[in-house]
C-alpha atoms as a PDB file:
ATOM      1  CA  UNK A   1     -74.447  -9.659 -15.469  1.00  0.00           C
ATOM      2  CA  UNK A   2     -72.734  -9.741 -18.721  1.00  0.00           C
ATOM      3  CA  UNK A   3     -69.487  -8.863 -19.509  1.00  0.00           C
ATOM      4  CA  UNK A   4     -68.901  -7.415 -23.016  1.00  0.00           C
ATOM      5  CA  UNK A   5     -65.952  -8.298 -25.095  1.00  0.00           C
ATOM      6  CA  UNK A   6     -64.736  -5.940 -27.380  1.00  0.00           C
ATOM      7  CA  UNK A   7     -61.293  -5.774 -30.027  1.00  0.00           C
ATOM      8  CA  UNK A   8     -59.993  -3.598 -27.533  1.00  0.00           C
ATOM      9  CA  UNK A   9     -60.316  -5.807 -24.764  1.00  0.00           C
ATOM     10  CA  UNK A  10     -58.995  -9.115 -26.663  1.00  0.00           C
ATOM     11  CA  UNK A  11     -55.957  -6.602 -27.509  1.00  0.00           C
ATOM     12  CA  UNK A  12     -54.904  -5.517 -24.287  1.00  0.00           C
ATOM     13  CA  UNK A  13     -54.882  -9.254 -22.903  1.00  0.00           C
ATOM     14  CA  UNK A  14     -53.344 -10.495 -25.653  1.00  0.00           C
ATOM     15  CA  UNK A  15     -50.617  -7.409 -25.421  1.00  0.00           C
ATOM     16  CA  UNK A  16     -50.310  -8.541 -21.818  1.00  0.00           C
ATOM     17  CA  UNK A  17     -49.670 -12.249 -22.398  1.00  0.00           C
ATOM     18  CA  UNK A  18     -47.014 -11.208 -25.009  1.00  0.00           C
ATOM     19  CA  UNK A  19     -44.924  -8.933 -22.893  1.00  0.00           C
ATOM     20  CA  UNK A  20     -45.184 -11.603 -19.932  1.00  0.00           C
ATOM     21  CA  UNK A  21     -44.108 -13.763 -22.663  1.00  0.00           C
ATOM     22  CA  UNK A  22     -41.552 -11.546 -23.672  1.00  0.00           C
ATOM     23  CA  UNK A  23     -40.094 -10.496 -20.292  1.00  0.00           C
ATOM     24  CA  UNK A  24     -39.444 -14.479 -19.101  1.00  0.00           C
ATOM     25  CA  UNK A  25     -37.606 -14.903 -23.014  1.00  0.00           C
ATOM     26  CA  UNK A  26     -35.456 -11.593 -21.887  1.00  0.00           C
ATOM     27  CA  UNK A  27     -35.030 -13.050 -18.312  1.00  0.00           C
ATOM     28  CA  UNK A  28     -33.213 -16.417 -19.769  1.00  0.00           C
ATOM     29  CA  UNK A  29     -31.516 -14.965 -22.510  1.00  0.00           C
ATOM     30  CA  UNK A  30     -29.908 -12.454 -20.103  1.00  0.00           C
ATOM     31  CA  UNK A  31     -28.669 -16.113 -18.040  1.00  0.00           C
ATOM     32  CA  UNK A  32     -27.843 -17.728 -21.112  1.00  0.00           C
ATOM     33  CA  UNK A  33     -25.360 -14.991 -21.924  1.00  0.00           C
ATOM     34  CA  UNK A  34     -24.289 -14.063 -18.376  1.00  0.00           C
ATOM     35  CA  UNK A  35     -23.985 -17.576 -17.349  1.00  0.00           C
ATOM     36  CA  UNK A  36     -25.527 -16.383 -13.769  1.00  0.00           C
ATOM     37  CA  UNK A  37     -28.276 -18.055 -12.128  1.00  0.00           C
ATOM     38  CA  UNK A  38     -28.815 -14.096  -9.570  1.00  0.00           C
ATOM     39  CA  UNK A  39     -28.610 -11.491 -11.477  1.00  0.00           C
ATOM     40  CA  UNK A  40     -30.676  -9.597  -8.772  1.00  0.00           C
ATOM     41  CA  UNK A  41     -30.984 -10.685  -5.297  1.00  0.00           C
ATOM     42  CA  UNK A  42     -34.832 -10.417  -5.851  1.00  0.00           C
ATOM     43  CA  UNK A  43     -34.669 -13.538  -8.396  1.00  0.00           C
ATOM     44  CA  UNK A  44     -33.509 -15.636  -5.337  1.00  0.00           C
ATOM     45  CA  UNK A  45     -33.436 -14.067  -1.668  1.00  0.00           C
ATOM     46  CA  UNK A  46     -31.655 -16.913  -0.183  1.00  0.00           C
ATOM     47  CA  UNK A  47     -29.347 -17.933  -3.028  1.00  0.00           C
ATOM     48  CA  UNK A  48     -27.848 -14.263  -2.626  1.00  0.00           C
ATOM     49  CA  UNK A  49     -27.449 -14.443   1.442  1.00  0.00           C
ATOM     50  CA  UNK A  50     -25.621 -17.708   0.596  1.00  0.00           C
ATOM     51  CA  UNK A  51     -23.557 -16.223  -2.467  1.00  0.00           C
ATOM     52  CA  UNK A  52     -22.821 -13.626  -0.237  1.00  0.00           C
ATOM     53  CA  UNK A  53     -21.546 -15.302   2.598  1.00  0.00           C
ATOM     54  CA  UNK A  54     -19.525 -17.873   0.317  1.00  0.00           C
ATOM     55  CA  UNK A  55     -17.757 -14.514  -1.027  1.00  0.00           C
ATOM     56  CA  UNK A  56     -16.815 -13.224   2.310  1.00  0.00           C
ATOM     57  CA  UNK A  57     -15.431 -16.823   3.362  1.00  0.00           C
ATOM     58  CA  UNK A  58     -13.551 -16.568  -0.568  1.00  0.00           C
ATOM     59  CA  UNK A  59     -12.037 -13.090   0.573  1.00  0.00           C
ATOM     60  CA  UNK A  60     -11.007 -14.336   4.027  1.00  0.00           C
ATOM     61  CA  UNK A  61      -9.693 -17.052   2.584  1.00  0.00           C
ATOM     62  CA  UNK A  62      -7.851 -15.236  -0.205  1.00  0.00           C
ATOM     63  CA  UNK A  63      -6.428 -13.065   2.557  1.00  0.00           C
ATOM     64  CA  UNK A  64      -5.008 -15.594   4.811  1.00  0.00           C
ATOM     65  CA  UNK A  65      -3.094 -16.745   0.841  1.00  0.00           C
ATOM     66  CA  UNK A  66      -1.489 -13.772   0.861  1.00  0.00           C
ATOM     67  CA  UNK A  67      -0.379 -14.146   4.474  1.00  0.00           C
ATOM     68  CA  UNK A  68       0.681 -17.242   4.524  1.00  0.00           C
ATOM     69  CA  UNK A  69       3.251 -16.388   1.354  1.00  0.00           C
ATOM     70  CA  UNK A  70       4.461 -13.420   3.339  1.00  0.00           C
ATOM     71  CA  UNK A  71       5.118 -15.651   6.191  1.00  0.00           C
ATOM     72  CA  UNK A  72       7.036 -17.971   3.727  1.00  0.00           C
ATOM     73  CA  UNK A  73       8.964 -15.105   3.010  1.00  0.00           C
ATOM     74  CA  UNK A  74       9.795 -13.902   6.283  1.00  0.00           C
ATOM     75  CA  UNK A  75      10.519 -17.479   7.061  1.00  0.00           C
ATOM     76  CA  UNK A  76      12.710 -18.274   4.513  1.00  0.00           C
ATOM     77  CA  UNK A  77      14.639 -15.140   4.921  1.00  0.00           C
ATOM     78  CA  UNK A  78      14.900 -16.146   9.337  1.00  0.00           C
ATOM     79  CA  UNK A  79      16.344 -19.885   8.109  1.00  0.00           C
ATOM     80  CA  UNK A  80      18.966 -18.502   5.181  1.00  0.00           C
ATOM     81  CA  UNK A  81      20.347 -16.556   8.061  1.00  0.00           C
ATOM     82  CA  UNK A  82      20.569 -19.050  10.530  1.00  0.00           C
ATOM     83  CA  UNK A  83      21.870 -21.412   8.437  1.00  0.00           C
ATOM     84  CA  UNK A  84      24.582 -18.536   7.377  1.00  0.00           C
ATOM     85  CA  UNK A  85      24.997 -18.135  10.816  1.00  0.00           C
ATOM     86  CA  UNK A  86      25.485 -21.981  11.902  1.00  0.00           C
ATOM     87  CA  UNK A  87      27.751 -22.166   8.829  1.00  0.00           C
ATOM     88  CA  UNK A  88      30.157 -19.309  10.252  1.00  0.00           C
ATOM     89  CA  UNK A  89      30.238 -20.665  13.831  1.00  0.00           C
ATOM     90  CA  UNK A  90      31.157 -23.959  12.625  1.00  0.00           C
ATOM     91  CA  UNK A  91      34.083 -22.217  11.138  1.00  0.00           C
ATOM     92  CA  UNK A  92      34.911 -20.132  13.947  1.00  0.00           C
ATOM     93  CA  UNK A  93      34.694 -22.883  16.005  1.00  0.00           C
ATOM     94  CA  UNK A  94      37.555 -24.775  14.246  1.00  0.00           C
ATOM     95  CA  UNK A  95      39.699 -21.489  14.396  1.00  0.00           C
ATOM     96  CA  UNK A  96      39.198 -21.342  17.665  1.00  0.00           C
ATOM     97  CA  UNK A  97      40.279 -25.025  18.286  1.00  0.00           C
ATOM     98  CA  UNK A  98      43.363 -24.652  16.035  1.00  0.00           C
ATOM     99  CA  UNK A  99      44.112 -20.975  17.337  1.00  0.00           C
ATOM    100  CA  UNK A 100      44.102 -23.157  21.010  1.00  0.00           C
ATOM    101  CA  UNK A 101      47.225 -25.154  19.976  1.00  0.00           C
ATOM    102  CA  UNK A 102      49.816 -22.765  21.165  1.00  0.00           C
ATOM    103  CA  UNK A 103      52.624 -25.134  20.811  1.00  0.00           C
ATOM    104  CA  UNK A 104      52.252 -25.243  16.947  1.00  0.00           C
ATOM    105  CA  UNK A 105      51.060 -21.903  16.009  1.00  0.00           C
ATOM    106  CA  UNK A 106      53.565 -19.126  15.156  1.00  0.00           C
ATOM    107  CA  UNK A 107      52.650 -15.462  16.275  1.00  0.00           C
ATOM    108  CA  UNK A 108      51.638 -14.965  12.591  1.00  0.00           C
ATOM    109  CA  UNK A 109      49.953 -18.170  12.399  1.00  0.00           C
ATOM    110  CA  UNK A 110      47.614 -16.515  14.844  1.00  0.00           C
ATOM    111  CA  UNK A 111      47.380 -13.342  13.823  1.00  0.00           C
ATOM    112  CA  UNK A 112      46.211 -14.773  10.690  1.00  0.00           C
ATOM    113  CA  UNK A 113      43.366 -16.615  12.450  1.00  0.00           C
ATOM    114  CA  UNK A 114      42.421 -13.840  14.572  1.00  0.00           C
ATOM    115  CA  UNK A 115      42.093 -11.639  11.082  1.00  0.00           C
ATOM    116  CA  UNK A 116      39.925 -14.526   9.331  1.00  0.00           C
ATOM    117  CA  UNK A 117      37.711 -14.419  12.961  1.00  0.00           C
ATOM    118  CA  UNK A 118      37.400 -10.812  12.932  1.00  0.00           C
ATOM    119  CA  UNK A 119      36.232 -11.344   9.063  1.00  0.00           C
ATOM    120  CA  UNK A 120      33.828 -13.857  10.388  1.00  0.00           C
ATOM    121  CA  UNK A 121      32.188 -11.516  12.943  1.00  0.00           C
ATOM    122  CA  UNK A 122      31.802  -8.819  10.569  1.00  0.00           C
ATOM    123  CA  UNK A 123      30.364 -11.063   8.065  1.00  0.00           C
ATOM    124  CA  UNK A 124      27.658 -12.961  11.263  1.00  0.00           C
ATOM    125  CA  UNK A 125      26.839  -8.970  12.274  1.00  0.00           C
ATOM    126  CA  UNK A 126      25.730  -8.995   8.737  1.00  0.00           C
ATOM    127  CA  UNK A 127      23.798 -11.783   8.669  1.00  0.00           C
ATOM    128  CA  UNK A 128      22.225 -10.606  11.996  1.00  0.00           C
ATOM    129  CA  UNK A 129      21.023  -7.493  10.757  1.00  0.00           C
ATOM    130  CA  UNK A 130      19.524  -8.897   7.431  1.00  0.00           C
ATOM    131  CA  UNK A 131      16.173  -7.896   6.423  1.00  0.00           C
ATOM    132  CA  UNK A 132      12.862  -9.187   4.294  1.00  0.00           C
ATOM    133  CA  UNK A 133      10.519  -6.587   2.633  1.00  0.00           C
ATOM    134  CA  UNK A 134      12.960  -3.296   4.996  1.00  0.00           C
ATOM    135  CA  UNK A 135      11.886  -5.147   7.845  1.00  0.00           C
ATOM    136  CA  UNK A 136      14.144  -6.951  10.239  1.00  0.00           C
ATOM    137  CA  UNK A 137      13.726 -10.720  11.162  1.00  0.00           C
ATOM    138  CA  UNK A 138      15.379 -10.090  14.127  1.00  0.00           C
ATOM    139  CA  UNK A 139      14.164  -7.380  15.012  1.00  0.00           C
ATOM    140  CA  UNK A 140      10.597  -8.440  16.203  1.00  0.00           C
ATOM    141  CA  UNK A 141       8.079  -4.902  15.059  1.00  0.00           C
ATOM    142  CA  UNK A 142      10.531  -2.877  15.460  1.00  0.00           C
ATOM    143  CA  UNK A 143      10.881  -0.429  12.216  1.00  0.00           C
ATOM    144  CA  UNK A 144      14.911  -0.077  13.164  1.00  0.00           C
ATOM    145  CA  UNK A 145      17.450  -0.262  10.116  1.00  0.00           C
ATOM    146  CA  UNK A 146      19.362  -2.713  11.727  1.00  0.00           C
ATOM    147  CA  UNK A 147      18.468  -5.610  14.676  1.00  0.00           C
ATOM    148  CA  UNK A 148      22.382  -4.762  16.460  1.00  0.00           C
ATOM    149  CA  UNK A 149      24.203  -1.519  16.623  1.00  0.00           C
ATOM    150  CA  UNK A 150      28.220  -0.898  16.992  1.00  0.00           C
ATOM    151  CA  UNK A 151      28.311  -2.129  20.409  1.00  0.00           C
ATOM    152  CA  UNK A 152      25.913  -4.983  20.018  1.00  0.00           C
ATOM    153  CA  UNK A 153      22.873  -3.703  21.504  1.00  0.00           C
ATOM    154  CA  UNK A 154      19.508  -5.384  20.093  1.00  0.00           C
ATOM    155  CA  UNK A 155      17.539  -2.519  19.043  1.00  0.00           C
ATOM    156  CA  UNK A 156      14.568  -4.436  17.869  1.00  0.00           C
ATOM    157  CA  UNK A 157      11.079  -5.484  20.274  1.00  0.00           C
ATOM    158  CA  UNK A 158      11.613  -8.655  21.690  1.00  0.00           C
ATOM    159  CA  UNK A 159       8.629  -8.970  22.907  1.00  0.00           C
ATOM    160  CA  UNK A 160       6.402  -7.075  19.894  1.00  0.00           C
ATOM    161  CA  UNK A 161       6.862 -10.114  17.839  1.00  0.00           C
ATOM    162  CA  UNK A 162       5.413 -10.208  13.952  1.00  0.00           C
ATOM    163  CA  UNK A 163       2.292 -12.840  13.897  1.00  0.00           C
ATOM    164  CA  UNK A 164       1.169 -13.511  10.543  1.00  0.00           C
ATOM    165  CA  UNK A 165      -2.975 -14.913  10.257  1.00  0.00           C
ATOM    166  CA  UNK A 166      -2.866 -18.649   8.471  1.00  0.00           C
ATOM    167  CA  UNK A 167      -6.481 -18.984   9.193  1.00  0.00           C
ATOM    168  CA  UNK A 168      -9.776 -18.549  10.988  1.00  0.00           C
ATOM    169  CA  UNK A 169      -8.445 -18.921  14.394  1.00  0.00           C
ATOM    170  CA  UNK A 170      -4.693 -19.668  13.685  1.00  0.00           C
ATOM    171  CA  UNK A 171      -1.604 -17.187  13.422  1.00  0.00           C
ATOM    172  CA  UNK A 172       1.987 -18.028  12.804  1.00  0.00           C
ATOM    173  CA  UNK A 173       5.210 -15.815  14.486  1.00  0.00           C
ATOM    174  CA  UNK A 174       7.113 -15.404  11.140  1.00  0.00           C
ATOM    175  CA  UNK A 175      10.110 -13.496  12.469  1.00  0.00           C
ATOM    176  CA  UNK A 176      13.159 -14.174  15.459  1.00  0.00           C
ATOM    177  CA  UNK A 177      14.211 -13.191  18.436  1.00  0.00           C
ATOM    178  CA  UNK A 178      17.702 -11.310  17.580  1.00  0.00           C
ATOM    179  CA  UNK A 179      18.259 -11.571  21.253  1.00  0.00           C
ATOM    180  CA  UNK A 180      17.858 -15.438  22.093  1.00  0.00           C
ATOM    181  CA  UNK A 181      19.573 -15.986  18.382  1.00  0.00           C
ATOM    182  CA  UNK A 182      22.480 -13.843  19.198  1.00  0.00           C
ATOM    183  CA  UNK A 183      23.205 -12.651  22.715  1.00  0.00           C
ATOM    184  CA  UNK A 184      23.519  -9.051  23.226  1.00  0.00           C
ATOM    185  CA  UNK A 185      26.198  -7.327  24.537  1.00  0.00           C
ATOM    186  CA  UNK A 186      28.898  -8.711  26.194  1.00  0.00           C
ATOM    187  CA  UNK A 187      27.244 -12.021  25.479  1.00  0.00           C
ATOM    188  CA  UNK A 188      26.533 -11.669  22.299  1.00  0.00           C
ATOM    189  CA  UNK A 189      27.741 -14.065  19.700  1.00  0.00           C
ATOM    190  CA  UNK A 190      29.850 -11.049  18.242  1.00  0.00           C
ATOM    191  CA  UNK A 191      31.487 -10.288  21.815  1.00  0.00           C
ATOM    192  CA  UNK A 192      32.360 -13.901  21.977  1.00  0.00           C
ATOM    193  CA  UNK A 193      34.194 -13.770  18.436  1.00  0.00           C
ATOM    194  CA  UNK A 194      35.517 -10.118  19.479  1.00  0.00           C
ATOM    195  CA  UNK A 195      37.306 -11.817  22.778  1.00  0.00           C
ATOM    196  CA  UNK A 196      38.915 -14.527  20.754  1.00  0.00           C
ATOM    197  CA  UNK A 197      40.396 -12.514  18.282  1.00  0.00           C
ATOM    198  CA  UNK A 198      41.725 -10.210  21.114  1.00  0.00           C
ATOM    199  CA  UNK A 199      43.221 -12.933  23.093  1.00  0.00           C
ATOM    200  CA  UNK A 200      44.803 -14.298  20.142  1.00  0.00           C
ATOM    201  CA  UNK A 201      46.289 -10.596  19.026  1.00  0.00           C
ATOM    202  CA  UNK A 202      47.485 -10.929  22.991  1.00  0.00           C
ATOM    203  CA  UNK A 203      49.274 -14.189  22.813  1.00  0.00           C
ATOM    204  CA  UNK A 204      46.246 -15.883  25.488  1.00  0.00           C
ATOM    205  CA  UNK A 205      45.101 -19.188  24.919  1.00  0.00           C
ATOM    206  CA  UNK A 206      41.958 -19.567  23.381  1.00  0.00           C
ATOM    207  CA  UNK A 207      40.652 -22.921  24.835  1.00  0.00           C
ATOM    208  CA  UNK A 208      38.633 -21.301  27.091  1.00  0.00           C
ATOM    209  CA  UNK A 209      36.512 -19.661  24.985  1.00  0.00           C
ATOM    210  CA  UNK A 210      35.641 -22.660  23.139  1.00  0.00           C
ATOM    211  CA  UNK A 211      32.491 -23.062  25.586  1.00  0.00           C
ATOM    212  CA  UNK A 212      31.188 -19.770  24.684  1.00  0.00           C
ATOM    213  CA  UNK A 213      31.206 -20.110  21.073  1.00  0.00           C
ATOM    214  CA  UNK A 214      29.594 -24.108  21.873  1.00  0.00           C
ATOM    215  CA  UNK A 215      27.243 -22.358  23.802  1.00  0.00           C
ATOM    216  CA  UNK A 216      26.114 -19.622  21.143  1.00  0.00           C
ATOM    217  CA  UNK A 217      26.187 -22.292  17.975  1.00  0.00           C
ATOM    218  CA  UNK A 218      23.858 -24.711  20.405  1.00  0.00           C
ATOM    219  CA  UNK A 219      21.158 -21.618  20.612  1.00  0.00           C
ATOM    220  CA  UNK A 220      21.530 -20.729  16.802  1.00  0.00           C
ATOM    221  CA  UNK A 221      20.758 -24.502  16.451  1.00  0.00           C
ATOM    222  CA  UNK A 222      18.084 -25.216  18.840  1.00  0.00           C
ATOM    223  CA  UNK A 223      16.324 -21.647  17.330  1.00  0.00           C
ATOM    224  CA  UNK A 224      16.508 -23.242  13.739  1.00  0.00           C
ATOM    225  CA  UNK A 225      14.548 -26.126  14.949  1.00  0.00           C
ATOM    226  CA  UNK A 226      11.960 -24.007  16.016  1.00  0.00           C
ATOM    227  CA  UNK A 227      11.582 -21.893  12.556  1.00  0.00           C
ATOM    228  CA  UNK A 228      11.539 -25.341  11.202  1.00  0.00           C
ATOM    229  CA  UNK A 229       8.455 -26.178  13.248  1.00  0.00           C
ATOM    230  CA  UNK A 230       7.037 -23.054  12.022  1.00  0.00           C
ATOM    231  CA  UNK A 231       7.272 -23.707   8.665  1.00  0.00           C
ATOM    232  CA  UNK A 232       5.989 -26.700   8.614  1.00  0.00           C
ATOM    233  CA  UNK A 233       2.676 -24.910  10.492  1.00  0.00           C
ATOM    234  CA  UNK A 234       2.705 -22.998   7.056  1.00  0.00           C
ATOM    235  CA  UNK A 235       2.936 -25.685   4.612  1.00  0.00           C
ATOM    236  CA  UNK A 236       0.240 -27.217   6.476  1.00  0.00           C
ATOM    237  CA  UNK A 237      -2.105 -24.499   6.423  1.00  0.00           C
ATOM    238  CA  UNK A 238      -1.215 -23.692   3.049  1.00  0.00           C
ATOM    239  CA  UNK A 239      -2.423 -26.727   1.757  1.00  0.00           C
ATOM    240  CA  UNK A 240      -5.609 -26.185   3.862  1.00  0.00           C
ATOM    241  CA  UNK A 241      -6.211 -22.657   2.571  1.00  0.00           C
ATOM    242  CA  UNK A 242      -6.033 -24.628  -0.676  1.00  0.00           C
ATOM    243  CA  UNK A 243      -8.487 -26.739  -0.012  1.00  0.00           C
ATOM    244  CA  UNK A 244     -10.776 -24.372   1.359  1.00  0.00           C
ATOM    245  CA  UNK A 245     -10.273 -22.028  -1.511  1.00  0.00           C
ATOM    246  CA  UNK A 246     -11.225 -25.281  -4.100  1.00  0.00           C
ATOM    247  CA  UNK A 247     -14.414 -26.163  -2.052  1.00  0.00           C
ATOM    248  CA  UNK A 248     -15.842 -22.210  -1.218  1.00  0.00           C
ATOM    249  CA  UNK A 249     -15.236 -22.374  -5.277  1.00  0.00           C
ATOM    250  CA  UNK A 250     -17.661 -25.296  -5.957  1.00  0.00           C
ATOM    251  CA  UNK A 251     -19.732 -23.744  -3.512  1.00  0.00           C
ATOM    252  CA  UNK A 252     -19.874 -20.308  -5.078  1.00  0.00           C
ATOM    253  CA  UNK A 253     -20.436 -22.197  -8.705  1.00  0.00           C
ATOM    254  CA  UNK A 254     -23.342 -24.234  -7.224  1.00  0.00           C
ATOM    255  CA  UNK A 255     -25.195 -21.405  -6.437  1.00  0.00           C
ATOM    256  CA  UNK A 256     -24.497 -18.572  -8.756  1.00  0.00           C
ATOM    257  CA  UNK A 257     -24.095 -20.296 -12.100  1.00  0.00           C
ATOM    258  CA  UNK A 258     -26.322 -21.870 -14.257  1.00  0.00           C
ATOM    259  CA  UNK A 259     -26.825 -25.248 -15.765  1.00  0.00           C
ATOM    260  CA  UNK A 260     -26.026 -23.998 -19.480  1.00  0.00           C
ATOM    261  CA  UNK A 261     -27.844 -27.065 -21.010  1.00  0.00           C
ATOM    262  CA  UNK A 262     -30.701 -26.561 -18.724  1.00  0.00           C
ATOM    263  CA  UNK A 263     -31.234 -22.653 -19.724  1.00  0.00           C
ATOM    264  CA  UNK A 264     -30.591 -23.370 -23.130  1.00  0.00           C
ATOM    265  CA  UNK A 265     -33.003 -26.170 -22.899  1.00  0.00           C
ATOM    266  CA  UNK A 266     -35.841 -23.634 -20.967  1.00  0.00           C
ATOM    267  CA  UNK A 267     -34.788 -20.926 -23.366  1.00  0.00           C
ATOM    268  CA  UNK A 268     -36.097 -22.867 -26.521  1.00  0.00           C
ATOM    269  CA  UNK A 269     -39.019 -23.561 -25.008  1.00  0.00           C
ATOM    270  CA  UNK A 270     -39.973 -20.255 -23.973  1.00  0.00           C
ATOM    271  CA  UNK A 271     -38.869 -19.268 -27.595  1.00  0.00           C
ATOM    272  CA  UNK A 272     -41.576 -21.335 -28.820  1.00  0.00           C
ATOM    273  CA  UNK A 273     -44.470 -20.361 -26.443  1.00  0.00           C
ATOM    274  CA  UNK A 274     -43.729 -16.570 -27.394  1.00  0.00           C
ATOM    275  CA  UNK A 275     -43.233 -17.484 -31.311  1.00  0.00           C
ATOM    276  CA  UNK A 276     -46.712 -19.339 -30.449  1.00  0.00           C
ATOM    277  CA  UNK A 277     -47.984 -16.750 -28.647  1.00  0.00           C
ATOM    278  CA  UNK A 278     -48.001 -14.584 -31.417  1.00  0.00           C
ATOM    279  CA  UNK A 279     -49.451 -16.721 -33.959  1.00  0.00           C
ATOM    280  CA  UNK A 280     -52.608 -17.415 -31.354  1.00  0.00           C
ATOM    281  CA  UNK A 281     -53.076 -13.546 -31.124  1.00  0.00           C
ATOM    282  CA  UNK A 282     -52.539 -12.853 -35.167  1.00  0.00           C
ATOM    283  CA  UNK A 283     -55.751 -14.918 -35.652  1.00  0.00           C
ATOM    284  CA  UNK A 284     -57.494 -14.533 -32.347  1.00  0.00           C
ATOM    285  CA  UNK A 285     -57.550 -10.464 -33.099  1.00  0.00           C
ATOM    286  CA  UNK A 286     -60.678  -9.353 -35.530  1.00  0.00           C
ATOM    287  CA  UNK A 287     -60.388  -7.215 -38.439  1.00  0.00           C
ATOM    288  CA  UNK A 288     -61.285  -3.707 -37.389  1.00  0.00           C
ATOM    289  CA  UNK A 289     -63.289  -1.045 -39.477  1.00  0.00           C
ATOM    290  CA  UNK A 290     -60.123   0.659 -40.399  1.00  0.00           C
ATOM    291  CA  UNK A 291     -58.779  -2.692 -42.099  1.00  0.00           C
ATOM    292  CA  UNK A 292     -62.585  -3.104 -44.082  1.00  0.00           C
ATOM    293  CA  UNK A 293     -62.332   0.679 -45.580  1.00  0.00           C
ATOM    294  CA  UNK A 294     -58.722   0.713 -47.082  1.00  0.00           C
END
């Protein structure tokens, strides 16, 4: 059988090859100016379940950033106050040692002390109750305005404790127990500097409560240790997060952008097929009656 060729079928096949032409010029021009290799997932299926993936490890990651500085925060705030706090024990310590010394101490001499003590408290309870963002590092989850009351009572969550996510499977506690820091109560640091300044307003010798502060200033020690050890968790992970975020970049690069050299490169080839394309169909295409009577 024999097919006939006529103008009109040379000029739909030669229409055809020009838009095909046409469509793959669009399709690189479109990545030579977006600079994106998937600008649909249906130009690459698997490239887009990986770009996708690599952009929910990039928001995870991004995530665990963002706790990691509020941990800092929370952190930083916890060791400013126990170092406040070791820095006023220290002091009351050697008022209570020189409030001891009855025999050289006039009743003003200690009523003087007992007034820079009870400045001392007031200024710890302070410290105690200090807070990061309205929210209490001593005071565990609790949304109380302060971690200690008049009477010393902890009115945080001791064991509600604020956990901060550094990573896939790792958190951080970022605040401190008021109650192990401080006492509460009666055997609370407070009470402790309360009683001394009392038995020095009473004329009693102080000696004996020399343990109790020694005993308080040890626990504010050991407890800075330990939010040392925490932040050194976060510096660590911090740099990791860092890491991660620098390779789930490379990652993200490799398969979503485009070798620019390489499109421009394809790009000026397909430029040429179309431009060649054309010429091949301007003398491929006969003359038609309408072009023989004008």
């Amino acid at each position: 059988m024999i097919t006939r060729v006529t103008n009109q079928t040379l000029a739909q096949s030669a229409l055809r090859n020009l838009q095909s032409n046409m469509s793959d010029l669009a399709r690189l021009q479109n990545r030579a100016s977006s600079r994106q290799s998937i600008t649909r997932p249906s130009d690459d299926p698997t490239g887009t379940a990986d770009s996708l993936r690599i952009r929910a490890a990039q928001q995870a990651s991004e995530q665990h950033g963002r706790n990691i500085a509020d941990g800092n925060g929370w952190l930083a705030t916890v060791d400013s106050a126990l170092t406040a706090s070791v820095s006023i024990l220290h002091r009351v310590r050697d008022l209570t040692l020189q409030g001891a010394n009855d025999g050289a101490l006039s009743p003003e001499a200690k009523n003087a002390i007992a007034l820079e003590l009870k400045t001392l408290g007031d200024e710890l309870f302070s410290v105690a109750n200090r807070s990061y963002l309205g929210r209490n590092v001593f005071a565990g989850n609790s949304n109380a305005g302060a971690a200690f009351d008049a009477v010393f009572t902890h009115n945080g969550s001791p064991t509600s404790t604020v956990q901060r996510r550094i990573g896939d499977d790792a958190t951080v506690r970022v605040d401190a127990d008021g109650v192990g820091v401080f006492g509460e109560g009666d055997t609370s640091v407070f009470a402790v500097i309360s009683r001394v300044v009392g038995d020095l307003n009473a004329g009693v010798n102080v000696r004996e409560r020399l343990n109790e502060v020694d005993d308080r200033l040890q626990a504010i020690v050991g407890y800075q240790a330990e939010v040392g050890t925490r932040q050194v968790q976060l510096d660590r992970a911090e740099e990791a997060n860092m890491e991660r975020s620098i390779a789930l970049e490379t990652q993200r690069s490799g398969v979503e952008d485009v070798d620019l050299a390489r499109v421009i490169l394809d790009l000026k080839l397909q430029e040429t097929s179309y431009q060649s394309a054309l010429a091949v169909t301007a003398r491929v295409l006969q003359p038609t009656l309408m072009d023989f009577l004008r």
